[in-house]
N, C-alpha and C. Protein backbone atom coordinates (compact mmCIF):
# COMPACT_ATOMS: atom_id res chain seq x y z
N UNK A 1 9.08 -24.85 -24.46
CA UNK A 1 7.85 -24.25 -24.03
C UNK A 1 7.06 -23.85 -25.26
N UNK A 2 5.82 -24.36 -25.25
CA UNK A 2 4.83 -23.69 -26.08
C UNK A 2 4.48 -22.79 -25.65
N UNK A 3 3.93 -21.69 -27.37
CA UNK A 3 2.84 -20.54 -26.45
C UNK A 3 2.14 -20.21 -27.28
N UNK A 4 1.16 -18.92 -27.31
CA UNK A 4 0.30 -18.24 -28.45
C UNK A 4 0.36 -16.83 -28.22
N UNK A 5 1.23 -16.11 -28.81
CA UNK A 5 1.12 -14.70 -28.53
C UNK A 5 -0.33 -14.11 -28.43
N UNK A 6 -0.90 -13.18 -27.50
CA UNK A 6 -1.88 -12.45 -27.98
C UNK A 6 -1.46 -10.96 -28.48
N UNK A 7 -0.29 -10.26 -27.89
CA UNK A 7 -0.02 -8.38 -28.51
C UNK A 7 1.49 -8.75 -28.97
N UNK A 8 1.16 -7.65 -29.70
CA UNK A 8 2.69 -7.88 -30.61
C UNK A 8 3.56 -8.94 -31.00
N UNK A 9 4.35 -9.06 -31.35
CA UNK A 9 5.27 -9.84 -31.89
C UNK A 9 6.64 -10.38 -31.31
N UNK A 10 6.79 -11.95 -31.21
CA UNK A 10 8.01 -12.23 -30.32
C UNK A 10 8.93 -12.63 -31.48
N UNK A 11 10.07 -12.27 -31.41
CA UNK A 11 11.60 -12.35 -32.60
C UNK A 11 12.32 -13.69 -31.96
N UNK A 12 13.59 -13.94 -32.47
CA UNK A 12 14.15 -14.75 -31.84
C UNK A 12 15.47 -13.46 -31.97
N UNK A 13 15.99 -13.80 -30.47
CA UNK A 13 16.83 -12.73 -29.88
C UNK A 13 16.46 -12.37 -28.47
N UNK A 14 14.62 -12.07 -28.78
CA UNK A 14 14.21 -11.32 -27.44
C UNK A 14 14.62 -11.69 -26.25
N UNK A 15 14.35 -10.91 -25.42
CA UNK A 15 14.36 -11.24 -23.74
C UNK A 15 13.29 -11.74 -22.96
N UNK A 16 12.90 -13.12 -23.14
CA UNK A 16 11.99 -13.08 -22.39
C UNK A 16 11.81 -13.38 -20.56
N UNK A 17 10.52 -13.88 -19.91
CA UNK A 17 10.06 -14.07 -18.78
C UNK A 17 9.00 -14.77 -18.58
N UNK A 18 8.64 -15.72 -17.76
CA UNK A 18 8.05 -16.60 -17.44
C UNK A 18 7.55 -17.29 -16.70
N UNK A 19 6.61 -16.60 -15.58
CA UNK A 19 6.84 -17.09 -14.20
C UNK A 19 8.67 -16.80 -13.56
N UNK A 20 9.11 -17.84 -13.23
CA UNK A 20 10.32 -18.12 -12.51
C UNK A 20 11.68 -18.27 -13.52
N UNK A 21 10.79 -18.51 -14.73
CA UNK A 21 11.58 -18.97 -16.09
C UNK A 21 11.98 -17.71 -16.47
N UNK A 22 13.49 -17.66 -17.46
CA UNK A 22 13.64 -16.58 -17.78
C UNK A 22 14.60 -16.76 -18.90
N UNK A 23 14.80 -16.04 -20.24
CA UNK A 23 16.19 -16.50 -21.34
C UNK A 23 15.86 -15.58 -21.82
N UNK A 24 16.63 -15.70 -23.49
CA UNK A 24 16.61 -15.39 -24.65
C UNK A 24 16.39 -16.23 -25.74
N UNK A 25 15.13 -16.18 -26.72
CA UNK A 25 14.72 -16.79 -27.67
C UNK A 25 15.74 -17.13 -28.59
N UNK A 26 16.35 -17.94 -28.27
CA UNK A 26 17.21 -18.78 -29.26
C UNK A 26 16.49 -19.50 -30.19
N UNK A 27 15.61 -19.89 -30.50
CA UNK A 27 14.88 -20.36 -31.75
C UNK A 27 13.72 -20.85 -31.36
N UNK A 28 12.86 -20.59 -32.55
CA UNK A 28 11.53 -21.13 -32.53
C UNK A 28 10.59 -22.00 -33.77
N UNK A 29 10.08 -22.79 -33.75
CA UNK A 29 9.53 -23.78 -34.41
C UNK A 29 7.74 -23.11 -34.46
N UNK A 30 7.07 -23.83 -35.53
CA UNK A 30 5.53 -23.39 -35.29
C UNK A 30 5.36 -25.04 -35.26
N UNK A 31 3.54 -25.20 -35.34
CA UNK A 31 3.15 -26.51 -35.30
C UNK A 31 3.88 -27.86 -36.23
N UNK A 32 4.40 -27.11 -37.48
CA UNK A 32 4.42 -27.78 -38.52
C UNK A 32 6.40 -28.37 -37.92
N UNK A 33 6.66 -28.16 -37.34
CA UNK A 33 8.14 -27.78 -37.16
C UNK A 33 9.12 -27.35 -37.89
N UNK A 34 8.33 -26.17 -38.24
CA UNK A 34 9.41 -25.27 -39.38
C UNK A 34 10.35 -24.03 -38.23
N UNK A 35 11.05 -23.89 -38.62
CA UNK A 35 11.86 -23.07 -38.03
C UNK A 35 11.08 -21.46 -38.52
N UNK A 36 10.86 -20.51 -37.21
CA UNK A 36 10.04 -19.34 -37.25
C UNK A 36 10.98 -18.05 -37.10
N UNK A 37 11.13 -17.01 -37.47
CA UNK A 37 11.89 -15.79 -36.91
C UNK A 37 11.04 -15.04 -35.95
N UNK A 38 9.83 -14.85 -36.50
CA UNK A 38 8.75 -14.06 -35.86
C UNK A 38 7.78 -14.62 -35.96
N UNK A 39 7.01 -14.57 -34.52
CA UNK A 39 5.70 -15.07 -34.17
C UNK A 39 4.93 -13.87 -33.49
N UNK A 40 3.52 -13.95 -34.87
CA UNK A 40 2.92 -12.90 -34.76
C UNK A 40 1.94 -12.81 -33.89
N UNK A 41 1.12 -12.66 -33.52
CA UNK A 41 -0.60 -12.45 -32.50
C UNK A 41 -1.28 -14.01 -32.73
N UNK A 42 -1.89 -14.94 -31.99
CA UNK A 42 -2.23 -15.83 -32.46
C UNK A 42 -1.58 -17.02 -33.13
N UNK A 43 -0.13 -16.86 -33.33
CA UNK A 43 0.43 -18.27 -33.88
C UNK A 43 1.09 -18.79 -32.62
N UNK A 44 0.60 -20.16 -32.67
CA UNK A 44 1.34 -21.35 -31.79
C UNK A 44 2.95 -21.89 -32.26
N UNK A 45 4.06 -21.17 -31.60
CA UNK A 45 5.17 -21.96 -31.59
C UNK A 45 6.12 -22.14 -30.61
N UNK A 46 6.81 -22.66 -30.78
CA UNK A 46 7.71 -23.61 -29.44
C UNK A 46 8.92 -23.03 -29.61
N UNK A 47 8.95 -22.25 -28.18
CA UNK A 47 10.47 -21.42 -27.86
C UNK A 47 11.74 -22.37 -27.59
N UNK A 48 12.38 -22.00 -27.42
CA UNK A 48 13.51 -22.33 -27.32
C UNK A 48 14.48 -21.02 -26.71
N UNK A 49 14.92 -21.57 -25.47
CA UNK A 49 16.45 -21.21 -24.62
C UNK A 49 15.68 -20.19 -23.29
N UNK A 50 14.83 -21.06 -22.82
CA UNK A 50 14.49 -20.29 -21.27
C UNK A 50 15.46 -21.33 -19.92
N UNK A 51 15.73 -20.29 -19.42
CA UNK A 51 16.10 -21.43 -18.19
C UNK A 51 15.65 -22.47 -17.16
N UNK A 52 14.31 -22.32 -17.13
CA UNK A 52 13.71 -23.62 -16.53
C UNK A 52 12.16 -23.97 -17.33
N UNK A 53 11.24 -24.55 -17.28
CA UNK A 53 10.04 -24.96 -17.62
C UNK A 53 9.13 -24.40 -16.94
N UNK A 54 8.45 -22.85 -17.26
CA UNK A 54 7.98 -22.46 -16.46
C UNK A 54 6.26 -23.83 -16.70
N UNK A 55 5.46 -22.83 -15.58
CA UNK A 55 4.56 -23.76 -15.25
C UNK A 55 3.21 -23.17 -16.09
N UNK A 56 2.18 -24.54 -16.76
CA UNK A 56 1.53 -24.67 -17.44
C UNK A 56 0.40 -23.48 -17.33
N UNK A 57 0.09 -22.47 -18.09
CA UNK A 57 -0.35 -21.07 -18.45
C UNK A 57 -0.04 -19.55 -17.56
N UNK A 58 1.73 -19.52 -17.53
CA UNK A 58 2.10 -18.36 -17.52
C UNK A 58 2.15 -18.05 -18.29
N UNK A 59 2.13 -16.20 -17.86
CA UNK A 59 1.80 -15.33 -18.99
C UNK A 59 3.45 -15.02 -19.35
N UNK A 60 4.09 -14.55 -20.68
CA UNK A 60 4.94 -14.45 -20.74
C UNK A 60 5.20 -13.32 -21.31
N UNK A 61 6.71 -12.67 -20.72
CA UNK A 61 6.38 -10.94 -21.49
C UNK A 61 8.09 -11.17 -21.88
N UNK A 62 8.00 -9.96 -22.59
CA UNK A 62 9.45 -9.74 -23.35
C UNK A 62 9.97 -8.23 -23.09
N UNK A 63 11.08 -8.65 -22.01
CA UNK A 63 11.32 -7.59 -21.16
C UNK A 63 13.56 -7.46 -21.72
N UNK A 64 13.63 -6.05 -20.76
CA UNK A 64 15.20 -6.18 -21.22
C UNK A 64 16.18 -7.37 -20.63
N UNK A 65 17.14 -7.39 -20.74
CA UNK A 65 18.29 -8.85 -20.45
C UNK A 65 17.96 -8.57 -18.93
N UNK A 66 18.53 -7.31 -18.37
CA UNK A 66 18.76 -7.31 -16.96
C UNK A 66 17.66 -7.35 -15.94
N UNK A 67 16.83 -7.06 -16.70
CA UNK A 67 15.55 -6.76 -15.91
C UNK A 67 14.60 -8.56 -15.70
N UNK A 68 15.27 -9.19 -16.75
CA UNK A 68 14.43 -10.52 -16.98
C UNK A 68 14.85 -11.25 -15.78
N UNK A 69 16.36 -11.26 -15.66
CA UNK A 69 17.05 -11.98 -14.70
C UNK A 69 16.54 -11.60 -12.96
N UNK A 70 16.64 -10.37 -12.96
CA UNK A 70 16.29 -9.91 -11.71
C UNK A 70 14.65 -10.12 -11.50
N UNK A 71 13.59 -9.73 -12.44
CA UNK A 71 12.41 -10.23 -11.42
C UNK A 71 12.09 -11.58 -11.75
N UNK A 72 13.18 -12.74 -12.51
CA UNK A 72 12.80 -14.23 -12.21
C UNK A 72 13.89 -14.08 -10.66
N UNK A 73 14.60 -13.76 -10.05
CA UNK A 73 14.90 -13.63 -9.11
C UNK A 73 14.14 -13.30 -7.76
N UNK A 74 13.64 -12.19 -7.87
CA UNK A 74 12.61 -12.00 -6.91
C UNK A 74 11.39 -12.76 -6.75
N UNK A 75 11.15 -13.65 -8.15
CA UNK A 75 10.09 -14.56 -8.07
C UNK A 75 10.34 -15.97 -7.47
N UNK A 76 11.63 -16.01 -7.75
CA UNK A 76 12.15 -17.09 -7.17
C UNK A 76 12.06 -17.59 -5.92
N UNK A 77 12.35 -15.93 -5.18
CA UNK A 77 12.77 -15.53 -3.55
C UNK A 77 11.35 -15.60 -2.73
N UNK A 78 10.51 -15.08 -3.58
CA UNK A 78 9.15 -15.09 -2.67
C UNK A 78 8.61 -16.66 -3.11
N UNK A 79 8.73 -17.19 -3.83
CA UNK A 79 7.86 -18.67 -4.06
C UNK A 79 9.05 -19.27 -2.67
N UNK A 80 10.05 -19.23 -2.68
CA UNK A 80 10.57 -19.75 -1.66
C UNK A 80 10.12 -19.48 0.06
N UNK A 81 9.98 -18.47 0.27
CA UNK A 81 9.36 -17.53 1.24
C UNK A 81 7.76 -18.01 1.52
N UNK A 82 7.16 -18.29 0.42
CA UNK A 82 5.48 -18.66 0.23
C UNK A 82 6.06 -20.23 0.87
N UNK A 83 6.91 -21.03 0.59
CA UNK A 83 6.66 -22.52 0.80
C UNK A 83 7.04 -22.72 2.44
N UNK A 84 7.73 -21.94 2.70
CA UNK A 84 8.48 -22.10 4.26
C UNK A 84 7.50 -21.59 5.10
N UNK A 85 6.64 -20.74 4.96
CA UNK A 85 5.58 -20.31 5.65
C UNK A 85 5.38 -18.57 5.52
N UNK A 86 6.45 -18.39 5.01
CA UNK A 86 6.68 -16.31 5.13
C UNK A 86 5.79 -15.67 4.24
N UNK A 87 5.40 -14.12 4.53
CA UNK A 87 4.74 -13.73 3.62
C UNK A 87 5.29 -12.62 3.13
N UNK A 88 5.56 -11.90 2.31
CA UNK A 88 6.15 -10.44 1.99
C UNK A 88 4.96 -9.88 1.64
């Protein structure tokens, strides 16, 4: 997944979220394909270790381990719910 931070700073370690997508930044590359630690406000680089491909311009936040898992869960549950006809 590509992205462009706009606030603060993403590490490799973090917890992130993604739509439905959800990991920990196991590594990151910038344009040039250099290997990045930190990506600051405005730089374009390519994450590495989410669990699925979220979809083309989610917003992505960097939240704790447990908390990442559980609301790609609940996002999961209602996109499922939205396709069958249900509404919450």
């Amino acid at each position: 997944m590509y992205c462009i931070g706009t606030k603060g700073s993403l590490r490799v370690g973090d917890n992130i979220i993604a739509g439905v997508a959800y990991g920990k930044v196991r590594a990151m590359t910038n344009e040039r394909g250099e290997k990045v630690k930190v990506a600051r406000p405005s730089m374009p680089v390519e994450v590495l270790g989410l669990s699925d491909v979220p979809q083309a311009g989610e917003i992505m936040n960097a939240v704790d381990d447990n908390e990442a898992r559980v609301i790609a869960e609940k996002r999961v549950e209602k996109q499922r719910l939205a396709e069958n006809g249900y509404e919450s």
